[in-house]
Protein backbone atom coordinates (compact mmCIF):
# COMPACT_ATOMS: atom_id res chain seq x y z
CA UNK A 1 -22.84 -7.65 17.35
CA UNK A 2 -22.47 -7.11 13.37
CA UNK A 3 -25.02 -7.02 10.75
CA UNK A 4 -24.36 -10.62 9.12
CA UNK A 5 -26.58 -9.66 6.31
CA UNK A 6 -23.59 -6.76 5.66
CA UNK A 7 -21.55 -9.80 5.67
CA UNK A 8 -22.54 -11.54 3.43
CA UNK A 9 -22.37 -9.22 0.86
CA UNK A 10 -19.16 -8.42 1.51
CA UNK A 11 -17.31 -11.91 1.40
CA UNK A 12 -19.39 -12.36 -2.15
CA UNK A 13 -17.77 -9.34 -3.46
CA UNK A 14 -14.40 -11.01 -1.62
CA UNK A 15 -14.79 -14.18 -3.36
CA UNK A 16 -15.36 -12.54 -6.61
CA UNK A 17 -12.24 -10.10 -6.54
CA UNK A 18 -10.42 -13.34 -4.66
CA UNK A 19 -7.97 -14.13 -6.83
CA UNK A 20 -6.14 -10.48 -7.97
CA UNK A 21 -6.67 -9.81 -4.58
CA UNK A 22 -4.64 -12.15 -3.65
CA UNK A 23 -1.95 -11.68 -6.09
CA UNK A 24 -1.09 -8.23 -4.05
CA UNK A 25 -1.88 -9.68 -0.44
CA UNK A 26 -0.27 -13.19 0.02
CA UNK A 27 3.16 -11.34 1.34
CA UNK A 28 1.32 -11.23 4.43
CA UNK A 29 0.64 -14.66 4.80
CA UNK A 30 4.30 -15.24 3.61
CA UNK A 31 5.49 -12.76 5.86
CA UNK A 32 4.19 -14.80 9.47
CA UNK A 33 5.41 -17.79 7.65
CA UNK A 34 8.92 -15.99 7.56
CA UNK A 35 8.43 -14.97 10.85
CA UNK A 36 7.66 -18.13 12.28
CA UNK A 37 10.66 -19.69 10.62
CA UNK A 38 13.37 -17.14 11.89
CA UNK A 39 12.02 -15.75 15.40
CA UNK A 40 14.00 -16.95 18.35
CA UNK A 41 14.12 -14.51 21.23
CA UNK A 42 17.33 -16.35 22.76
CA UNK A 43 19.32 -15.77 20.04
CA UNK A 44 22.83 -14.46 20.52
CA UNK A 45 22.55 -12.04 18.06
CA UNK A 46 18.97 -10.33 18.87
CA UNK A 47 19.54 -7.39 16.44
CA UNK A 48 20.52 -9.98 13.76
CA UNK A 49 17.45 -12.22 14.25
CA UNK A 50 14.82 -9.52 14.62
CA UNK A 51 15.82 -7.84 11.60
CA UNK A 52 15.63 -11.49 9.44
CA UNK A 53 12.57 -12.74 11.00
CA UNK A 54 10.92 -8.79 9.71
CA UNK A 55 12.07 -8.61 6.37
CA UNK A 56 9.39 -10.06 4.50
CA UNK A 57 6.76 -7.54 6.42
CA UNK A 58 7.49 -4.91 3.98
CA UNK A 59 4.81 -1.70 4.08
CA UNK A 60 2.99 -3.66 7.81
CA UNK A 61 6.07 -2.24 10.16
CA UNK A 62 6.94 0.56 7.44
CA UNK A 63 3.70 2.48 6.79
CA UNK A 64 4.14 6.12 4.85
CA UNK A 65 6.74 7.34 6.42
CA UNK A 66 6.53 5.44 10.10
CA UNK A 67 9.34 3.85 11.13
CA UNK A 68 8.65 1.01 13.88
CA UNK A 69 10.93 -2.13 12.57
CA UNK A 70 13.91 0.44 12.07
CA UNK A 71 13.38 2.43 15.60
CA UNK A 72 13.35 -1.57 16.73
CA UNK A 73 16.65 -1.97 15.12
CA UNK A 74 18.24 0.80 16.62
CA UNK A 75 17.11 0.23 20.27
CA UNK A 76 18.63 -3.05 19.91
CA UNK A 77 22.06 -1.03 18.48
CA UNK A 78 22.02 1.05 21.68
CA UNK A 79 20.58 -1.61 24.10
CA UNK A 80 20.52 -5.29 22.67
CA UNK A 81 18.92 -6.83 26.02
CA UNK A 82 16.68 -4.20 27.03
CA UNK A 83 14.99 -4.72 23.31
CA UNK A 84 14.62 -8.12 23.86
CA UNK A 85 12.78 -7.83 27.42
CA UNK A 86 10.64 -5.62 25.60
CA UNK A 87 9.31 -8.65 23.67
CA UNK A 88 9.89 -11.23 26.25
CA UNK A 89 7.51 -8.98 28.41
CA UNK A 90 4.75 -8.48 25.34
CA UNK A 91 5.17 -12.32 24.24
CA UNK A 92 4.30 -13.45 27.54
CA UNK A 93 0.57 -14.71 27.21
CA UNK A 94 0.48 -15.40 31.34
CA UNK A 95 0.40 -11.60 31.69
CA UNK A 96 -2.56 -9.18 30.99
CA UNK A 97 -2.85 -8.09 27.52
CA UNK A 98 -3.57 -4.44 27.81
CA UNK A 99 -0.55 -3.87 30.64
CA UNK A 100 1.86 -5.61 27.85
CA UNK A 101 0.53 -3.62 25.52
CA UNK A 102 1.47 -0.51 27.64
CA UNK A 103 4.46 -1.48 28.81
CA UNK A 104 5.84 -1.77 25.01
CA UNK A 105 5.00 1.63 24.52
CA UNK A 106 6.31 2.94 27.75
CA UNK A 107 9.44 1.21 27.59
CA UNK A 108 9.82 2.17 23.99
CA UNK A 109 9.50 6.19 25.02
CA UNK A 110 12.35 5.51 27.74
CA UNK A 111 14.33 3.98 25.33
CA UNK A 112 14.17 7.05 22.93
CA UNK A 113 14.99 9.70 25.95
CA UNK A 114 17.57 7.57 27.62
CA UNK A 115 20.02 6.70 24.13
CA UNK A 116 18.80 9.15 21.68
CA UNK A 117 18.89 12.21 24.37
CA UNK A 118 15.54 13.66 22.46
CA UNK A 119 16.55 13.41 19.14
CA UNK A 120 14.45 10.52 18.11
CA UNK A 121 11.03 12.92 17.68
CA UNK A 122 9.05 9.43 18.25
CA UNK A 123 9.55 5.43 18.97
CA UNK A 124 6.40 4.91 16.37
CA UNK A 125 5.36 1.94 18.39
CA UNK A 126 1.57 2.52 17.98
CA UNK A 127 -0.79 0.40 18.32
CA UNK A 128 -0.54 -0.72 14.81
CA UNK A 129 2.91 -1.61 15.20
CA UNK A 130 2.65 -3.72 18.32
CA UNK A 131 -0.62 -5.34 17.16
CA UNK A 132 1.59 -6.19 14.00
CA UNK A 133 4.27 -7.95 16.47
CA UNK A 134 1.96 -9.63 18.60
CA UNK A 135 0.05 -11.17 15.32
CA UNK A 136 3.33 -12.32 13.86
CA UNK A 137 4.03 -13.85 17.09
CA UNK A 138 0.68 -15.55 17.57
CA UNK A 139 -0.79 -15.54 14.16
CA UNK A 140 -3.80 -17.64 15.24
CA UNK A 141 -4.70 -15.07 17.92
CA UNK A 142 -4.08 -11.95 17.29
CA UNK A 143 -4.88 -9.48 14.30
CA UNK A 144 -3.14 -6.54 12.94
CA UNK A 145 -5.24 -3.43 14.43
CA UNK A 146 -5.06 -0.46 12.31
CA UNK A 147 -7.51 2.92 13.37
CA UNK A 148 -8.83 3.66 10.11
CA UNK A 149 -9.44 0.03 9.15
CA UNK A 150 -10.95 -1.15 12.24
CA UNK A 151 -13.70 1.85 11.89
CA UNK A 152 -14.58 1.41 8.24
CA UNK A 153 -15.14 -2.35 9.21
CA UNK A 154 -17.30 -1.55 11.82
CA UNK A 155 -19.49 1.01 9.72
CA UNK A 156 -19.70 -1.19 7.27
CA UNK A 157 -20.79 -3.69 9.24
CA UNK A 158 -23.39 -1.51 11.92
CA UNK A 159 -20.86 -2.79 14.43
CA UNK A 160 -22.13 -1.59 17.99
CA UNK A 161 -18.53 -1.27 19.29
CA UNK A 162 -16.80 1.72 16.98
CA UNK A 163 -13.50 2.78 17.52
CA UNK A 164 -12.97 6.45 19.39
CA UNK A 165 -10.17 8.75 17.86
CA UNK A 166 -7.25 8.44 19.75
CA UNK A 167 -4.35 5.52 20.58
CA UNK A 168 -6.23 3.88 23.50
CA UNK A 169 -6.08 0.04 24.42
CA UNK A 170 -9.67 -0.59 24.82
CA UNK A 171 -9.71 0.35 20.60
CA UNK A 172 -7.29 -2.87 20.31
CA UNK A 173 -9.35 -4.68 22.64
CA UNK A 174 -12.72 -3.62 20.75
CA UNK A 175 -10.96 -4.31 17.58
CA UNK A 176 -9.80 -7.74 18.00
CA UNK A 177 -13.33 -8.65 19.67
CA UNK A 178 -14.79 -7.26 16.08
CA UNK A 179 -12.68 -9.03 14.55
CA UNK A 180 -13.37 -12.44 16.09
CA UNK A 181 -17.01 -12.07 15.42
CA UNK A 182 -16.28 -12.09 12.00
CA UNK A 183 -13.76 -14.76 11.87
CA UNK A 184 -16.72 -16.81 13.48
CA UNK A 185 -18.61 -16.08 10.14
CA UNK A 186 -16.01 -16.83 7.73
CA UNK A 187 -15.39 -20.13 9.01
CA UNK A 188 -19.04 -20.73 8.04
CA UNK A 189 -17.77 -20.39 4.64
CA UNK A 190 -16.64 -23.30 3.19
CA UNK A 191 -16.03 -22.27 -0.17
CA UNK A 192 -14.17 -19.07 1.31
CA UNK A 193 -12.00 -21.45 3.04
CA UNK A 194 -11.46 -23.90 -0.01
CA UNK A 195 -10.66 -20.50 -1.73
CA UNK A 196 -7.96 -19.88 0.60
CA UNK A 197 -6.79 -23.38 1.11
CA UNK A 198 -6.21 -23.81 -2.60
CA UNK A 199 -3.46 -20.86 -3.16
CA UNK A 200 -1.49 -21.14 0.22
CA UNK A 201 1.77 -22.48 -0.75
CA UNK A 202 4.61 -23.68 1.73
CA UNK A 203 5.99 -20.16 2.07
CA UNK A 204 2.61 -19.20 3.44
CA UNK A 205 1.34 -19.68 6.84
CA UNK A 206 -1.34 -22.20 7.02
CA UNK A 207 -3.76 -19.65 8.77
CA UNK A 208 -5.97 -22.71 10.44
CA UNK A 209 -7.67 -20.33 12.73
CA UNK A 210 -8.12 -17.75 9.45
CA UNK A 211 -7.01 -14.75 11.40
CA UNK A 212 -5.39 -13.67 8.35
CA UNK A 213 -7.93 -13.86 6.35
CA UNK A 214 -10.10 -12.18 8.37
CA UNK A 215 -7.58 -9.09 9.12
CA UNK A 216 -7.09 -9.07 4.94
CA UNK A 217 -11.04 -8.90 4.92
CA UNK A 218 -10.82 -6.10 7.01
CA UNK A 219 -8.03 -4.66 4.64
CA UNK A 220 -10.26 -5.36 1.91
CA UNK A 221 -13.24 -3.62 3.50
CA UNK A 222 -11.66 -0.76 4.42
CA UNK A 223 -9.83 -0.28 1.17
CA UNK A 224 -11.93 -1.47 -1.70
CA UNK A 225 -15.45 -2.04 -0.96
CA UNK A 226 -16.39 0.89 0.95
CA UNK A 227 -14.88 2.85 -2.71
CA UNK A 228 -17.90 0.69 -4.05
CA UNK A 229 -20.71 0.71 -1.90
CA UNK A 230 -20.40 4.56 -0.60
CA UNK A 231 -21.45 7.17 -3.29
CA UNK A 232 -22.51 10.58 -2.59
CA UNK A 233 -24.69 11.59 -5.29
CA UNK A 234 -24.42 15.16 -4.83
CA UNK A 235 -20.55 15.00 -5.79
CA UNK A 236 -20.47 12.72 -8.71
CA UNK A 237 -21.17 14.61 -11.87
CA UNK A 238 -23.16 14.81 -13.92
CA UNK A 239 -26.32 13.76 -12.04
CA UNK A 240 -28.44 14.31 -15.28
CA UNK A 241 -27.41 12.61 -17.55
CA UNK A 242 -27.05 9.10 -18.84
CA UNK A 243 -25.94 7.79 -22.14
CA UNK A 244 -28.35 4.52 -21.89
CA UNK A 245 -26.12 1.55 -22.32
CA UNK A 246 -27.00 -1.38 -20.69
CA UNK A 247 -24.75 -4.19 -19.10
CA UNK A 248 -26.00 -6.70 -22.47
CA UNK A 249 -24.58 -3.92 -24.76
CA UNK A 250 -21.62 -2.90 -22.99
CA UNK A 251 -20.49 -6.66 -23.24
CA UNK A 252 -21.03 -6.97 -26.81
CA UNK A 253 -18.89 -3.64 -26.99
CA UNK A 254 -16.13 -5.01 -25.46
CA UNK A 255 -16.11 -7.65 -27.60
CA UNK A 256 -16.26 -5.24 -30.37
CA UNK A 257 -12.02 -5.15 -31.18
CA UNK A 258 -13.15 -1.51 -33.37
CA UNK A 259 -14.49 -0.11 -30.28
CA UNK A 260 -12.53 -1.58 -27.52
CA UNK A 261 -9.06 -1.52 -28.91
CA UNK A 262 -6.41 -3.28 -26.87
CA UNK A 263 -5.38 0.10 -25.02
CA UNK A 264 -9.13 0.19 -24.32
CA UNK A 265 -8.94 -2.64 -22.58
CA UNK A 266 -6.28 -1.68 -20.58
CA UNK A 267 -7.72 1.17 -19.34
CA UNK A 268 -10.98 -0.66 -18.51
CA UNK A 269 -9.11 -3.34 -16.59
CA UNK A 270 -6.58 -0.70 -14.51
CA UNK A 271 -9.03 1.27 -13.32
CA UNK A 272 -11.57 -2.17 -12.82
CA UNK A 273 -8.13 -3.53 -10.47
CA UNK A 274 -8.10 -0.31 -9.01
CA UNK A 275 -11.44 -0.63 -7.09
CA UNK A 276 -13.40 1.19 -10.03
CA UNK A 277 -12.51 4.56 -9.45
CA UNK A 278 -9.13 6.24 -9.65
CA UNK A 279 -7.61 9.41 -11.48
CA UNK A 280 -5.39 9.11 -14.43
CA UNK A 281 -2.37 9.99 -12.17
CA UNK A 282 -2.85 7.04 -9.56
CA UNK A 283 -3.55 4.47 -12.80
CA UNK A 284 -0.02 5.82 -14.14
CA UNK A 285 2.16 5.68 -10.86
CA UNK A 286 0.24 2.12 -10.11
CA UNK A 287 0.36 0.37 -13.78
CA UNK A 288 2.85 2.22 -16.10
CA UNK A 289 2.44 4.37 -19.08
CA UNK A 290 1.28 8.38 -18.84
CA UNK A 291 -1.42 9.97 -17.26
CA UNK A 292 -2.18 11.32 -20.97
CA UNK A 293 -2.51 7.69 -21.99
CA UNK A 294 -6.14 7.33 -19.97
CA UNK A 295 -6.68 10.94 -20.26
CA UNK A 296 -6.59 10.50 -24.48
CA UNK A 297 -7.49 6.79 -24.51
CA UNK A 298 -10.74 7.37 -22.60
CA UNK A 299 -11.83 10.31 -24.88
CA UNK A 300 -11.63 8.39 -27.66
CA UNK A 301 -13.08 5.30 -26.77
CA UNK A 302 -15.79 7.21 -25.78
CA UNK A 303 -16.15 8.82 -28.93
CA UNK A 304 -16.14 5.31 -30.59
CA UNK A 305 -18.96 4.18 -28.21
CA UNK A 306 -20.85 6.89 -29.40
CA UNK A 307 -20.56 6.55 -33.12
CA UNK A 308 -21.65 2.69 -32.97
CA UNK A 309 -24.55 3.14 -30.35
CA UNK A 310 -25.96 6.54 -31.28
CA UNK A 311 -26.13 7.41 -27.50
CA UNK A 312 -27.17 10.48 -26.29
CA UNK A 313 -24.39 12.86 -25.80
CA UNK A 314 -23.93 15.67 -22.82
CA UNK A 315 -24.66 18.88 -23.74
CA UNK A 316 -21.34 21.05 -23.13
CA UNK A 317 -19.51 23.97 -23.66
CA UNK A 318 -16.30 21.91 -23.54
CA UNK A 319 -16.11 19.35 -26.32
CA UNK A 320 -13.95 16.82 -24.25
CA UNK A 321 -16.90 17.12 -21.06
CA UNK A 322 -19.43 15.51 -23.59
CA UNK A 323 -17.57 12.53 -24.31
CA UNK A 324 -16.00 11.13 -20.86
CA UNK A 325 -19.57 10.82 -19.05
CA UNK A 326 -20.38 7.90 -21.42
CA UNK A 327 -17.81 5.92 -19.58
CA UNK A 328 -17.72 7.29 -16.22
CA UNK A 329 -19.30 9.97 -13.59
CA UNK A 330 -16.75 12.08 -12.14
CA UNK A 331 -15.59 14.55 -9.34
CA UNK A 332 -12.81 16.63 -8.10
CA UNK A 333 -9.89 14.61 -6.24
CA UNK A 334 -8.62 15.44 -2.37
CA UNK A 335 -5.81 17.53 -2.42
CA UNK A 336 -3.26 14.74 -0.82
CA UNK A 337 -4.56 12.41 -4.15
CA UNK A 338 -2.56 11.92 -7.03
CA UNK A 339 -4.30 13.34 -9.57
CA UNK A 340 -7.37 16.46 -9.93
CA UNK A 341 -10.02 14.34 -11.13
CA UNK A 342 -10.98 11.33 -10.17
CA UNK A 343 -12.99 8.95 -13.04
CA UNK A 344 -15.76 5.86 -11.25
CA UNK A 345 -16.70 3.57 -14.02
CA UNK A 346 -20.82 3.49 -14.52
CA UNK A 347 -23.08 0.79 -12.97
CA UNK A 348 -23.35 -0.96 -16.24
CA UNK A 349 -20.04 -1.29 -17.56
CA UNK A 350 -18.83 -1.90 -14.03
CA UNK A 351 -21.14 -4.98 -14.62
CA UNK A 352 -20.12 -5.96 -18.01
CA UNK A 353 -16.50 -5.78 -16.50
CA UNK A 354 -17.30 -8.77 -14.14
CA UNK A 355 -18.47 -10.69 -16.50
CA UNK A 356 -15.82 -10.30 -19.85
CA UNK A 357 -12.76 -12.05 -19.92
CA UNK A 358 -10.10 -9.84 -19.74
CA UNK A 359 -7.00 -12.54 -18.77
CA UNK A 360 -5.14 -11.58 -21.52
CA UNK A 361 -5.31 -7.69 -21.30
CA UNK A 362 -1.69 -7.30 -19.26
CA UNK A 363 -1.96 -5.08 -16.50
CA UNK A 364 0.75 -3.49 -15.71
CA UNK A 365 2.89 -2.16 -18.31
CA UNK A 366 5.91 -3.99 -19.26
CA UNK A 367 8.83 -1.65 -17.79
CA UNK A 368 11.38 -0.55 -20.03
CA UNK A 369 15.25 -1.89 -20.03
CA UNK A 370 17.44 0.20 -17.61
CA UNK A 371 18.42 3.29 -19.49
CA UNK A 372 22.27 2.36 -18.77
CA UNK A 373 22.33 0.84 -21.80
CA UNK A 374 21.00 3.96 -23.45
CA UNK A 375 23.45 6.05 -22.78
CA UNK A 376 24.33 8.46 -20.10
CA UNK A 377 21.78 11.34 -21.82
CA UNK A 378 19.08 9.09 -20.64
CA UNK A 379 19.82 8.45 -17.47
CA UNK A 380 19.45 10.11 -14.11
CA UNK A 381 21.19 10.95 -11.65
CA UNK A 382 19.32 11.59 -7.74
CA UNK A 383 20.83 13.16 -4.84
CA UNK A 384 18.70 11.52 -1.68
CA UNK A 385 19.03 12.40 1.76
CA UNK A 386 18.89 10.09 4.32
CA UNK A 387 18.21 11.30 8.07
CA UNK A 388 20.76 8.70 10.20
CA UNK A 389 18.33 9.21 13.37
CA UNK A 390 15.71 7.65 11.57
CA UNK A 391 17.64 5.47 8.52
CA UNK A 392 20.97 5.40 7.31
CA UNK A 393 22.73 4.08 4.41
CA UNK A 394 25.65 2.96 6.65
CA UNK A 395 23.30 0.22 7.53
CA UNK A 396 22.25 -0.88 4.05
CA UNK A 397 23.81 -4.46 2.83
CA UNK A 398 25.72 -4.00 -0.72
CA UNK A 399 22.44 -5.48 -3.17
CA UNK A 400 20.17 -4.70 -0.55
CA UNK A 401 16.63 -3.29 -1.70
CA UNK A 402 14.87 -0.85 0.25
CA UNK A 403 11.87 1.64 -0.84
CA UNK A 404 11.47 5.31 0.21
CA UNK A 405 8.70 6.44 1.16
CA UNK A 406 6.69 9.85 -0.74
CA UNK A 407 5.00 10.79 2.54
CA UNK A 408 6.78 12.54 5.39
CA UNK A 409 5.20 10.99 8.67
CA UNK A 410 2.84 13.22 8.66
CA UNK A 411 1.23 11.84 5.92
CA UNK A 412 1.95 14.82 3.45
CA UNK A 413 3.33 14.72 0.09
CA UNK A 414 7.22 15.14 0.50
CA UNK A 415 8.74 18.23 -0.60
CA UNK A 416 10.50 16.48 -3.88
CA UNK A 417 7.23 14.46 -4.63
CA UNK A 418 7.26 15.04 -7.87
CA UNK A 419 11.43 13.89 -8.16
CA UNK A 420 10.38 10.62 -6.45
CA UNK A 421 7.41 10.04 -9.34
CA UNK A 422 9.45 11.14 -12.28
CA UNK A 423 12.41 8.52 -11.08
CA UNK A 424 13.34 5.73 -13.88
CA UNK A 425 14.44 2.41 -13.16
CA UNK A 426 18.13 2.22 -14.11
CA UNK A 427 18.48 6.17 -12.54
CA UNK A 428 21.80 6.47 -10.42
CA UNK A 429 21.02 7.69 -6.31
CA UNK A 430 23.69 9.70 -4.84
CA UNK A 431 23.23 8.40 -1.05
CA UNK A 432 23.90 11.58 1.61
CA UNK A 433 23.31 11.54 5.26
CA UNK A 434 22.47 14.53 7.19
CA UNK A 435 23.32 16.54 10.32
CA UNK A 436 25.56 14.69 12.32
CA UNK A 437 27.22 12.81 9.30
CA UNK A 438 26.41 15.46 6.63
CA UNK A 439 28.59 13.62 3.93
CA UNK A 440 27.98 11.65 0.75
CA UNK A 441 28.63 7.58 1.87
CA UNK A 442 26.84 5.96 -0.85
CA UNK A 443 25.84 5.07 -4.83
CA UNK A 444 22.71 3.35 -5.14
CA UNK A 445 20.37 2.16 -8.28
CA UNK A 446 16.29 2.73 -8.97
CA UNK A 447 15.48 -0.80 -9.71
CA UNK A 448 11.54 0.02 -9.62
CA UNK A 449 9.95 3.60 -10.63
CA UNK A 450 7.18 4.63 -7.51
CA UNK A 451 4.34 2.70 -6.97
CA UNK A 452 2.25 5.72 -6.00
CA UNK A 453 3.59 5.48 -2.16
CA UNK A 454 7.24 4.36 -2.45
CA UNK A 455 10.41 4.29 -4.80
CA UNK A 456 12.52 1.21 -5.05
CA UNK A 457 16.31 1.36 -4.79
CA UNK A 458 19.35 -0.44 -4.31
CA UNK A 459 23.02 0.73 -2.59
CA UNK A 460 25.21 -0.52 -5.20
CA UNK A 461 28.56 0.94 -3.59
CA UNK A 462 29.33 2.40 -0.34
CA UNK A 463 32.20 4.65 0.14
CA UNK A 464 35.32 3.42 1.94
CA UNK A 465 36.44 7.09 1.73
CA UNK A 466 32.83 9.34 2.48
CA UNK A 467 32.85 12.88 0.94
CA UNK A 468 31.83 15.84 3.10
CA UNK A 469 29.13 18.24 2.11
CA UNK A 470 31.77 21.07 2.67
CA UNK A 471 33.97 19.59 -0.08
CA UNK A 472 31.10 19.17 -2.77
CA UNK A 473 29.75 22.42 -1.93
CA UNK A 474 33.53 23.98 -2.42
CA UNK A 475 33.06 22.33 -5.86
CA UNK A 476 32.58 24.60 -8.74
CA UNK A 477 31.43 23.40 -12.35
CA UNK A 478 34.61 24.35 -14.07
CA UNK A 479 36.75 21.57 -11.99
C-alpha cells in the first residue's frame, strides 16, 4: 500500500512543472511509438531491425557509460539467431515472468564467454535494461524498473514494499506491483490525463493504460521532487539568517527590470528548470554560458536586491558571503557533482518563481556558429578513443550522431572529463580504436558541446586507408 495523501501532492507539483517537463521527456513516449512501428522479430535481417526499432531510446538502453543496446548489437554480429531466441523466449507472455527474466540474463552471460572468450568484462543486461525491452514490447504492461528510482518512489510514498540492494527479480516484481498501485491513482486524475492527452502527437504512443506516465512520474519523483521536499537543515547554510523578503515582494522585484535585469532572469529561470538547486557548473554544462556568468550575475543581483529593499545583510568576513544568502542557502557539492557549491533558491522566491511569467526569458543559451568559419585558430581538434569490444567507429553510418558518455561504467568522472566539457561544437574528433585495431579509422565533428553527462558527435569520414598508432607515433613535429 502507498500513502495516497503523498500522492497527491506529488502529481500537483507534476501538473504544475507538466509542461517543461515534458519538453525533455516525450522521447520516451516517442521512443515505444518507434518501437512499435519497426519491431518484427521474424525479420531477415534481426541485427538490422533491432538496431532501427532502438534508435529513438537514446540515454534508456545507454545509461552513463552502460552499454546494453550495443552488447545487443554485437551478440546478434556473432550469433544473429541465438539473439533473437533471446527475445522470442522474454516476449513470450505464456511463460513465467521471473524465469524469462532470468533466462535473458543467463543466456546473455553465455553469449559473452562463448564469442567474446572473456573479453567482454559484462553483457550489461540488468534489470534495467530488460525491464526497458519488455516495456517497449508491451508498453501497456510493463514499466521501466530502475534501482534507485523504484526506492526513492517508494520512500516518498511510505511504500511497504522497498526495494533491497542488489539485482534480484522479486525487486522487478515489487517494482512493477508499486508501480501499478499508482497507475490506479493517476487514472483517477482526469485533468492529469487531459494533460497528457493534449500534447501526445502521432509520433507518440497513445499510452491508454498510462504506464508511461506513471514510470515518468516515477522519473520525476526520483529526480526532481525529492531535490524539493528533502532538506537537511543542518547542511544548508546559513541557518541564521534571513534577509526578510516575502513571496508579494519578491514578485514585484522581478518585475522590477533595474533589479532583475534580463541575465537575472536567466539565472532565476535555469536554476528554477533545474529543480531549484544546482551549482554554477551544472547550470553552465546544462544551459550555456560560464560558470562565472551565475557566479557574478548572482552577486550582483543580490547586491541590487539589497539596495532597493534595505534587507538585512549577513555579517561576514568575506564580502561576496554577505550578498549570495539573500537569494539562496547553500552547501558544499558531492565530489562526483559538477561544481563545489551547490546554490537552492529560498522558500519565497521559489514561490514568486511559480507565479511570474517568465516565457520569454530563453533558457538555454543560443549556441554559437561552428568555429569553422572562424578560422582554424579557433577550432579544435580531439583525439577520442574508442574501445571496439564495447563500440567502434567501424560501425558508425557516415552523418550518423552518437554521444559519449563522461562516466566510465563505474559511474566516475572519466579521466579527460574536463576535455569532454571544454569541447565546442564545430571541434574536429580524430576517431582511434584500441587494442586489437590500435589505428586511427575515422574524422568526426562536435555538433553539440556536453550536456553535463554526454558529448555529441558525428563521423564525418571514415578511412578507406586506416593509419596505425605505430606510424603516428613514428611521427615527429618537424615532418
Amino acid at each position: 500500500m502507498i500513502n495516497k495523501n503523498s500522492l497527491a501532492a506529488v502529481i500537483a507539483a507534476y501538473k504544475q512543472n507538466f509542461p517543461t517537463h515534458w519538453e525533455d521527456e516525450k522521447y520516451k513516449w516517442e521512443a515505444v511509438q518507434h518501437f512499435q512501428d519497426h519491431w518484427d522479430i521474424n525479420a531477415s535481417d534481426f541485427l538490422e531491425m533491432f538496431t532501427k526499432a532502438t534508435d529513438k531510446t537514446n540515454n534508456l538502453l545507454a545509461p552513463l557509460n552502460n552499454y546494453p543496446r550495443r552488447m545487443i548489437q554485437m551478440f546478434a554480429e556473432a550469433d544473429e539467431e541465438a539473439t533473437r531466441a533471446m527475445f522470442i523466449n522474454l516476449y513470450d507472455e505464456s511463460k513465467n515472468f521471473v524465469e524469462r527474466v532470468e533466462k535473458f540474463q543467463s543466456d546473455a552471460a553465455a553469449m559473452r564467454v562463448i564469442y567474446d572468450q572473456g573479453t567482454w568484462k559484462q553483457h550489461f543486461q540488468t534489470l534495467n535494461s530488460i525491464s526497458t525491452y519488455l516495456w517497449l514490447r508491451y508498453p501497456d504492461k510493463y514499466y521501466i524498473y530502475k534501482y534507485s528510482e523504484c526506492r526513492d518512489v517508494a520512500k516518498v510514498l511510505d511504500s511497504a514494499f522497498i526495494p533491497k540492494k542488489g539485482s534480484s527479480s522479486s525487486n522487478l516484481t515489487g517494482g512493477f506491483h508499486l508501480y501499478n498501485e499508482i497507475c490506479e491513482q493517476l487514472k483517477k486524475d482526469e485533468e492529469l490525463v487531459q494533460m497528457l492527452q493534449s500534447v501526445l502527437t502521432d509520433r507518440c504512443y497513445p499510452d491508454k493504460a498510462l504506464k508511461t506516465l506513471t514510470m515518468d512520474m516515477g522519473f520525476y519523483i526520483s529526480r526532481f521532487y525529492t531535490k524539493k521536499s528533502t532538506e537537511d537543515h543542518g547542511e544548508w547554510f546559513p541557518t541564521d539568517y534571513n534577509p526578510n523578503i516575502t513571496t508579494e515582494e519578491w514578485l514585484a522585484l522581478l518585475a522590477d527590470g533595474s533589479v532583475f535585469k534580463t541575465n537575472s532572469l536567466k539565472i532565476m529561470k535555469r536554476i528554477k528548470d533545474y529543480g531549484g538547486m544546482a551549482t554554477c557548473k551544472q547550470l553552465s554544462v546544462k544551459y550555456g554560458n560560464s560558470p562565472n556568468f551565475y557566479n557574478t550575475g548572482s552577486f550582483t543581483l543580490a547586491k541590487r536586491v539589497a539596495e532597493m529593499t534595505g534587507c538585512p545583510l549577513m555579517t561576514s568576513h568575506n564580502d561576496n558571503a554577505k550578498w549570495w544568502p539573500i537569494l539562496y542557502v547553500g552547501k558544499h557539492a558531492d565530489k562526483d557533482m559538477a561544481g563545489n557549491y551547490i546554490w537552492k533558491l529560498r522558500d519565497e522566491l521559489s514561490k514568486a518563481l511559480d507565479q511570474f511569467d517568465l516565457s520569454e526569458i530563453p533558457l538555454y543559451e543560443e549556441k554559437a556558429q561552428t568555429k569553422i568559419s572562424q578560422g582554424s585558430d579557433n577550432q579544435g581538434y580531439w583525439w577520442l578513443n574508442a574501445n571496439p569490444n564495447i563500440w567502434s567507429f567501424s560501425n558508425i553510418g557516415i552523418g550518423e550522431t552518437q554521444r559519449y558518455t563522461l562516466y566510465n561504467e563505474n559511474g566516475n568522472k572519466r579521466r579527460i572529463f574536463q576535455n569532454l566539457l571544454d569541447a565546442k561544437a564545430g571541434d574536429l574528433i580524430i576517431g582511434y580504436e584500441s587494442y586489437p585495431v590500435k589505428k586511427v579509422v575515422a574524422l568526426a565533428k562536435v555538433i553539440e558541446e556536453s550536456d553535463g553527462e554526454n558529448l555529441y558527435f558525428e563521423k564525418t569520414e571514415g578511412l578507406a586507408v586506416p593509419i596505425d598508432y605505430a606510424t603516428l607515433k613514428n611521427c615527429s613535429s618537424e615532418e
